[in-house]
Protein backbone atom coordinates (compact mmCIF):
# COMPACT_ATOMS: atom_id res chain seq x y z
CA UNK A 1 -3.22 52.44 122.23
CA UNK A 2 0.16 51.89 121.10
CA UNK A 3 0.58 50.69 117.23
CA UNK A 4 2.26 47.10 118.53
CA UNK A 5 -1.33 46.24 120.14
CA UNK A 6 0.36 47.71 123.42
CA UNK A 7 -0.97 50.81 125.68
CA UNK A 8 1.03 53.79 125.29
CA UNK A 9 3.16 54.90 128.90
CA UNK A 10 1.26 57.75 128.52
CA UNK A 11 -2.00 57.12 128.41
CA UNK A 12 -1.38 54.62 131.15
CA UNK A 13 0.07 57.30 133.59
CA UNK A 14 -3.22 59.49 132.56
CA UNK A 15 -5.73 57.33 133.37
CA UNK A 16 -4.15 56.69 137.02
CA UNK A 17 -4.00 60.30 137.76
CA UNK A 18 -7.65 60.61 139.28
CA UNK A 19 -7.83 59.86 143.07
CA UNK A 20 -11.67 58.30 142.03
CA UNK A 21 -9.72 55.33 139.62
CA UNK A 22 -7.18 54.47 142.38
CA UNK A 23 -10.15 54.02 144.87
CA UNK A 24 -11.62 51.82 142.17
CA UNK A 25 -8.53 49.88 142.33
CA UNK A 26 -8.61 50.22 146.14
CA UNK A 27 -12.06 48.71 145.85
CA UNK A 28 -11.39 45.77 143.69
CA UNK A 29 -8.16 44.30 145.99
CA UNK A 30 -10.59 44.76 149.05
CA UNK A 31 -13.34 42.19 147.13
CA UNK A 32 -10.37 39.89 146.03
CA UNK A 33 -8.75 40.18 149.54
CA UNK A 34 -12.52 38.95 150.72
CA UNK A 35 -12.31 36.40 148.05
CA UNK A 36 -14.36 38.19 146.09
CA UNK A 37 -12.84 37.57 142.72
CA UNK A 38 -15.08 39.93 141.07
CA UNK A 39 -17.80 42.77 141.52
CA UNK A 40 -20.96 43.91 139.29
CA UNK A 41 -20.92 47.25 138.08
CA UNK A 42 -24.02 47.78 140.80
CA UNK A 43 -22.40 46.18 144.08
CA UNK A 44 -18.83 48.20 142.47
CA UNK A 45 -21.35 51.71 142.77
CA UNK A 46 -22.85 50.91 146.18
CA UNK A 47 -19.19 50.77 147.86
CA UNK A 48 -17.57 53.86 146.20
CA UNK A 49 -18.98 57.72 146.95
CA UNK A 50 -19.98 58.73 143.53
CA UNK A 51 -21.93 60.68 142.55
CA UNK A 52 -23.65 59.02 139.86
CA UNK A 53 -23.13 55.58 137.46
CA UNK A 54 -22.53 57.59 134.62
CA UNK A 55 -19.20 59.31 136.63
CA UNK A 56 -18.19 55.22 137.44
CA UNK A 57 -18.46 54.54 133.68
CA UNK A 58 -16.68 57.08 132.59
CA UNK A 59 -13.86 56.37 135.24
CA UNK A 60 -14.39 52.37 134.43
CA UNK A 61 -13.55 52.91 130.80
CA UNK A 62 -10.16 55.01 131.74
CA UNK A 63 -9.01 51.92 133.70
CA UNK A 64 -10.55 48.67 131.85
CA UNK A 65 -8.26 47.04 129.68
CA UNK A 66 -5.19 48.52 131.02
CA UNK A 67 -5.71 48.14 134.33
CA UNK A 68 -9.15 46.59 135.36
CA UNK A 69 -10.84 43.13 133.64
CA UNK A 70 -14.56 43.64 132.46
CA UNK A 71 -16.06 40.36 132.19
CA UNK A 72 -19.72 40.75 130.95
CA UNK A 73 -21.19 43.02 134.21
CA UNK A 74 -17.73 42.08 136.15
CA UNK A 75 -14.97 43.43 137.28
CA UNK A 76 -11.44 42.90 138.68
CA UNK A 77 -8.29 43.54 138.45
CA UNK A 78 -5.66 42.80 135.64
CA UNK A 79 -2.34 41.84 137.00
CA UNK A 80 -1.05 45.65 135.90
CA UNK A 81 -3.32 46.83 138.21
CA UNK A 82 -2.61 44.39 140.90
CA UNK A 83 0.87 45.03 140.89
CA UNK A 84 0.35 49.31 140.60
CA UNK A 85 -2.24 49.41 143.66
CA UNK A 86 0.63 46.87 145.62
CA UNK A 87 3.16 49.54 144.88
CA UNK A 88 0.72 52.48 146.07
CA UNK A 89 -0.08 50.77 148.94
CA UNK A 90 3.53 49.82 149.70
CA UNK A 91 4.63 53.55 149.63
CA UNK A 92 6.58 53.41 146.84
CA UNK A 93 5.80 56.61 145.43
CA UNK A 94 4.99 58.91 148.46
CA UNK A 95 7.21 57.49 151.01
CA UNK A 96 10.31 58.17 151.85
CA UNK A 97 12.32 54.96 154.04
CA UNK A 98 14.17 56.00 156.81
CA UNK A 99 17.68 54.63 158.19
CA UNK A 100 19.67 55.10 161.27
CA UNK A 101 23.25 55.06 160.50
CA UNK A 102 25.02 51.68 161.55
CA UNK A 103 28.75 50.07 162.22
CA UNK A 104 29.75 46.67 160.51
CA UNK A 105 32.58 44.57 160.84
CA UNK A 106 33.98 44.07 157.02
CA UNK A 107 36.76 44.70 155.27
CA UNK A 108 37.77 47.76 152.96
CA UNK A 109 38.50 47.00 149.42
CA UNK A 110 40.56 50.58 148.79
CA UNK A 111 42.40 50.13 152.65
CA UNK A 112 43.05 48.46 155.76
CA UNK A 113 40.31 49.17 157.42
CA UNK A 114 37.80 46.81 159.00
CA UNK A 115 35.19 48.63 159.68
CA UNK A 116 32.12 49.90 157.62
CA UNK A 117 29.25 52.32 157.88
CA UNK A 118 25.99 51.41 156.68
CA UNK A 119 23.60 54.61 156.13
CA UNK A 120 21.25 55.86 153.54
CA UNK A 121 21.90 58.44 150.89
CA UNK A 122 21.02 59.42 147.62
CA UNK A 123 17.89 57.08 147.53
CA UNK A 124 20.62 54.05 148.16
CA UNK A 125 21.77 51.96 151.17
CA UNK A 126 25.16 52.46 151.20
CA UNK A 127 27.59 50.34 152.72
CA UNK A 128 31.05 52.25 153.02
CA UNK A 129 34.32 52.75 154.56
CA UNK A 130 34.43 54.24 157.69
CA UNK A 131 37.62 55.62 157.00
CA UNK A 132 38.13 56.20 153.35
CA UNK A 133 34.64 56.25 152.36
CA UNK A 134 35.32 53.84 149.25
CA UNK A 135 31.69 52.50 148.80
CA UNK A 136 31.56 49.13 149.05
CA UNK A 137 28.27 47.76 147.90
CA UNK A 138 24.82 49.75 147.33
CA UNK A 139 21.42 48.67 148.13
CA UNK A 140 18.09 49.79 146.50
CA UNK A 141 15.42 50.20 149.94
CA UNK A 142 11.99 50.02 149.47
CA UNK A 143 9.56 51.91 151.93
CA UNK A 144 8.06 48.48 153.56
CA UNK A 145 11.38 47.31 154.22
CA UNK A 146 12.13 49.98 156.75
CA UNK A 147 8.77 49.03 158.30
CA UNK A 148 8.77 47.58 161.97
CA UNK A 149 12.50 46.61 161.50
CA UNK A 150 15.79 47.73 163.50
CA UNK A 151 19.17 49.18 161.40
CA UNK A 152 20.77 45.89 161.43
CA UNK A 153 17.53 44.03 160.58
CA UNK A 154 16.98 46.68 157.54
CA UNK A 155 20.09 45.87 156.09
CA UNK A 156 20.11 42.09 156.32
CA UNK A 157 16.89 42.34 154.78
CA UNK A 158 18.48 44.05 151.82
CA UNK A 159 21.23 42.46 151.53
CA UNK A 160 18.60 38.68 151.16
CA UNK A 161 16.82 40.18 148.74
CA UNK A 162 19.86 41.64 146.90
CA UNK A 163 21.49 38.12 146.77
CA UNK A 164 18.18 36.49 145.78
CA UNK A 165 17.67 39.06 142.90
CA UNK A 166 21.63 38.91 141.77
CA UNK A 167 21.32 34.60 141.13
CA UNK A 168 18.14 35.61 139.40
CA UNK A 169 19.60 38.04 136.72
CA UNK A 170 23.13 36.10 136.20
CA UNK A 171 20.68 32.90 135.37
CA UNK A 172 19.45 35.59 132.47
CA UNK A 173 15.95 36.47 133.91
CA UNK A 174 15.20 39.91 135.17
CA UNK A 175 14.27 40.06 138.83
CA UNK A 176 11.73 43.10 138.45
CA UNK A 177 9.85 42.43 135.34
CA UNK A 178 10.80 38.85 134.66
CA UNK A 179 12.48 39.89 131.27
CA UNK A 180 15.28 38.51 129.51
CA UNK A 181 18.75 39.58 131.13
CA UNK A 182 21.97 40.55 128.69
CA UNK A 183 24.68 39.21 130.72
CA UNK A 184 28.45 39.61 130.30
CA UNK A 185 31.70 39.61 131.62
CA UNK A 186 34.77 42.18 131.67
CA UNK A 187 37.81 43.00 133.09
CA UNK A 188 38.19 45.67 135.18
CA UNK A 189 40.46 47.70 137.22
CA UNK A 190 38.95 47.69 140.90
CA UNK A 191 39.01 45.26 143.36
CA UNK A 192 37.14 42.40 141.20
CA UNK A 193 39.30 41.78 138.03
CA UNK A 194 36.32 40.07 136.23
CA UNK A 195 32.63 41.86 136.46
CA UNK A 196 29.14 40.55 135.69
CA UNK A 197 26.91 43.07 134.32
CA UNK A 198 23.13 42.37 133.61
CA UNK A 199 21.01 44.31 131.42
CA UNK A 200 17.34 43.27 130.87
CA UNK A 201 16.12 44.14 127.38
CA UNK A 202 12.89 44.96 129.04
CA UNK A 203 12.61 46.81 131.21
CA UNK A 204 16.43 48.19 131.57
CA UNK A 205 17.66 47.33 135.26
CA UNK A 206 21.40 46.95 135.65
CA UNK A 207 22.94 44.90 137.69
CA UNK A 208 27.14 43.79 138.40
CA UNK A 209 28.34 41.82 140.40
CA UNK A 210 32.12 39.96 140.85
CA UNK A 211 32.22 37.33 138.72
CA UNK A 212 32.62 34.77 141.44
CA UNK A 213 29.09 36.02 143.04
CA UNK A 214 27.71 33.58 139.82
CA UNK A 215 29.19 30.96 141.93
CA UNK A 216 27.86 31.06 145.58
CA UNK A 217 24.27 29.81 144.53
CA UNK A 218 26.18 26.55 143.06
CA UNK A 219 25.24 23.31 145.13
CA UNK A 220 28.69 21.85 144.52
CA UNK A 221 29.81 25.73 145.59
CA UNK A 222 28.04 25.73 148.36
CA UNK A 223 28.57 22.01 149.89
CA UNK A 224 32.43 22.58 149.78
CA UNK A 225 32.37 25.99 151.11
CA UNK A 226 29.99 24.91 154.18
CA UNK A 227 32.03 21.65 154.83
CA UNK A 228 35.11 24.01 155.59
CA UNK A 229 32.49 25.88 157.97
CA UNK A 230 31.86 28.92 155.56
CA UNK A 231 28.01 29.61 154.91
CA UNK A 232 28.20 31.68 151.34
CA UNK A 233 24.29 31.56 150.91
CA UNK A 234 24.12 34.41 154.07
CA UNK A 235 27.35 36.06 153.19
CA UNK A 236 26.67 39.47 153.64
CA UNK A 237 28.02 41.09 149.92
CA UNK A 238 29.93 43.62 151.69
CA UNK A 239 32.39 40.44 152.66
CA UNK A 240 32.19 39.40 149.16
CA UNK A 241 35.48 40.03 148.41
CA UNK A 242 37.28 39.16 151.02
CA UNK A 243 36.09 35.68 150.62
CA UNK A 244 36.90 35.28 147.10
CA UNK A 245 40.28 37.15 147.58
CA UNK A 246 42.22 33.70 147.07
CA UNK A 247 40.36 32.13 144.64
CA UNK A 248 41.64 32.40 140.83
CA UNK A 249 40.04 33.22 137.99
CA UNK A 250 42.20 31.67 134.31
CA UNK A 251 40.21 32.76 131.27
CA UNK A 252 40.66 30.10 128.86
CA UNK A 253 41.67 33.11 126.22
CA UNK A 254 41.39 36.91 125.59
CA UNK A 255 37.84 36.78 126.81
CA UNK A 256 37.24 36.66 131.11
CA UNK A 257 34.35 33.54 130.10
CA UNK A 258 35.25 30.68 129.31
CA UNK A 259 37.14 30.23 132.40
CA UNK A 260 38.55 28.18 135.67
CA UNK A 261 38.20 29.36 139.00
CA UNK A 262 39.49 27.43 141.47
CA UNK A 263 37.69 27.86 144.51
CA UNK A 264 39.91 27.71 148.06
CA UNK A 265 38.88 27.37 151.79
CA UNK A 266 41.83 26.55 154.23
CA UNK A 267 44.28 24.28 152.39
CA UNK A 268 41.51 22.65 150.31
CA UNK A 269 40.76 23.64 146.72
CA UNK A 270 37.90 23.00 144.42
CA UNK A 271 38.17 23.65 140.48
CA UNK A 272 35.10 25.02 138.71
CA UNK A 273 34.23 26.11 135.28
CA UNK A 274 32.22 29.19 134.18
CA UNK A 275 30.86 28.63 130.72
CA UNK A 276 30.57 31.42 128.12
CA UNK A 277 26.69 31.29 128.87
CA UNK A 278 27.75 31.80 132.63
CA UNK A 279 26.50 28.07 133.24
CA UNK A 280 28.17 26.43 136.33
CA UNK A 281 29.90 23.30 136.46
CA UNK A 282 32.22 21.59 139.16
CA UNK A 283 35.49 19.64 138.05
CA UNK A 284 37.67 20.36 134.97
CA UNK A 285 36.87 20.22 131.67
């Protein structure tokens, strides 16, 4: 036990590394799944092949607290434990998610291109240039979402859950552990002259994003982009930029937030205003 009241990572990892304690957890999420909140030591013993109820005690103490709730002669699982068997079971750890390479329309932010190649390397789902090679966006892919799905349908799925998670951490909560996110803002030299970057304190996913993606989950955003026939909540990122080439970005000083962007679709423009806390409003100051 850790000296903050917390367990240590290490003793954690330990008492997960026995196949005997993972079929524990295996049998606890079966009972729930049955709606069988919780098991007795005895009915626990009768489904498992051990040897004897001192070897489930010993195994039961490894796990209880940590990951398993003992409630007087009950058991079941703590949310740690829910959410550890849901990644075993998911293939996290043993599974490696496989990708055929794919063609998308979008354009190249390093050349004229317009076409992209989607394909998965280095543990990433890569979106790229077909010509160049300048990566365009990255996507972390889980196992399951490989799972009973075609190329395209792979990397729409990604891309969802990428958006989803990216309004998430800009709104300062951490989209894998529910921390608080650091966000901030900076200039940069590539092809988005003001970057988002979002660090949770907790758990230390990293995040960044153009500065304008903080505006595409935005009602007001959203409404005028749609009314000029432009659907930014299923904008693929990898087209990211070449919606928001013509907007404009005016920092009110030497810092990118505080700031004006005025949105534009066709001839029509629509002036918004990033706070310093990355809060949205539409209209001028």
């Amino acid at each position: 036990m850790g000296t903050d009241g917390r367990t240590d990572p290490e003793d954690a990892f330990a008492a997960l590394g026995s196949e005997r304690r993972i079929e524990i957890l295996r049998t606890l999420a079966d009972a729930a799944a049955a709606e069988e909140d919780e098991l007795t030591f005895t009915a626990l013993y009768d489904r498992l092949a051990i040897d004897s109820t001192s070897q489930l005690s010993y195994h039961l103490d490894q796990l209880t607290d940590g990951f398993v709730r003992k409630s007087g002669d009950t058991y079941a699982l703590t949310q740690a434990g829910e959410r550890v068997l849901r990644a075993i079971r998911s293939g996290t750890y043993d599974t490696e998610p496989a990708f055929e390479p794919i063609t998308v329309d979008g354009p190249c932010p390093s050349c004229d291109s317009t076409t992209l190649s989607a394909s998965y390397r280095e543990r990433l789902l890569t979106v790229a240039c077909a010509d160049c090679e300048a990566t365009v966006v990255t996507y972390d892919l889980p196992p399951p979402a490989a799972v009973g799905r075609t190329s395209e349908e792979i990397l729409e799925s990604c891309d969802r859950r990428a958006r989803n998670e990216l309004s998430v951490a800009l709104a300062g909560t951490c989209p894998t552990c529910g921390g608080v996110m650091d966000v901030s803002v900076a200039q940069t030299d590539g092809p988005a002259p003001y970057t988002c970057r979002a660090d949770c304190t907790q758990c230390g996913l990293r995040l960044f994003a153009p500065l304008e993606a903080r505006l595409l989950s935005h009602p007001g955003v959203i409404a005028f982009c749609w009314a000029h026939e432009v659907d930014v909540t299923s904008l693929p990122f990898w087209r990211l930029l070449s919606l928001v080439g013509d907007w404009e970005v005016e920092p009110d000083g030497a810092s990118p937030v505080p700031c004006t962007v005025t949105v534009r679709c066709d001839d029509d423009e629509l002036v918004v205003r990033v706070a310093a806390d990355l809060s949205v409003t539409v209209g001028p100051e």
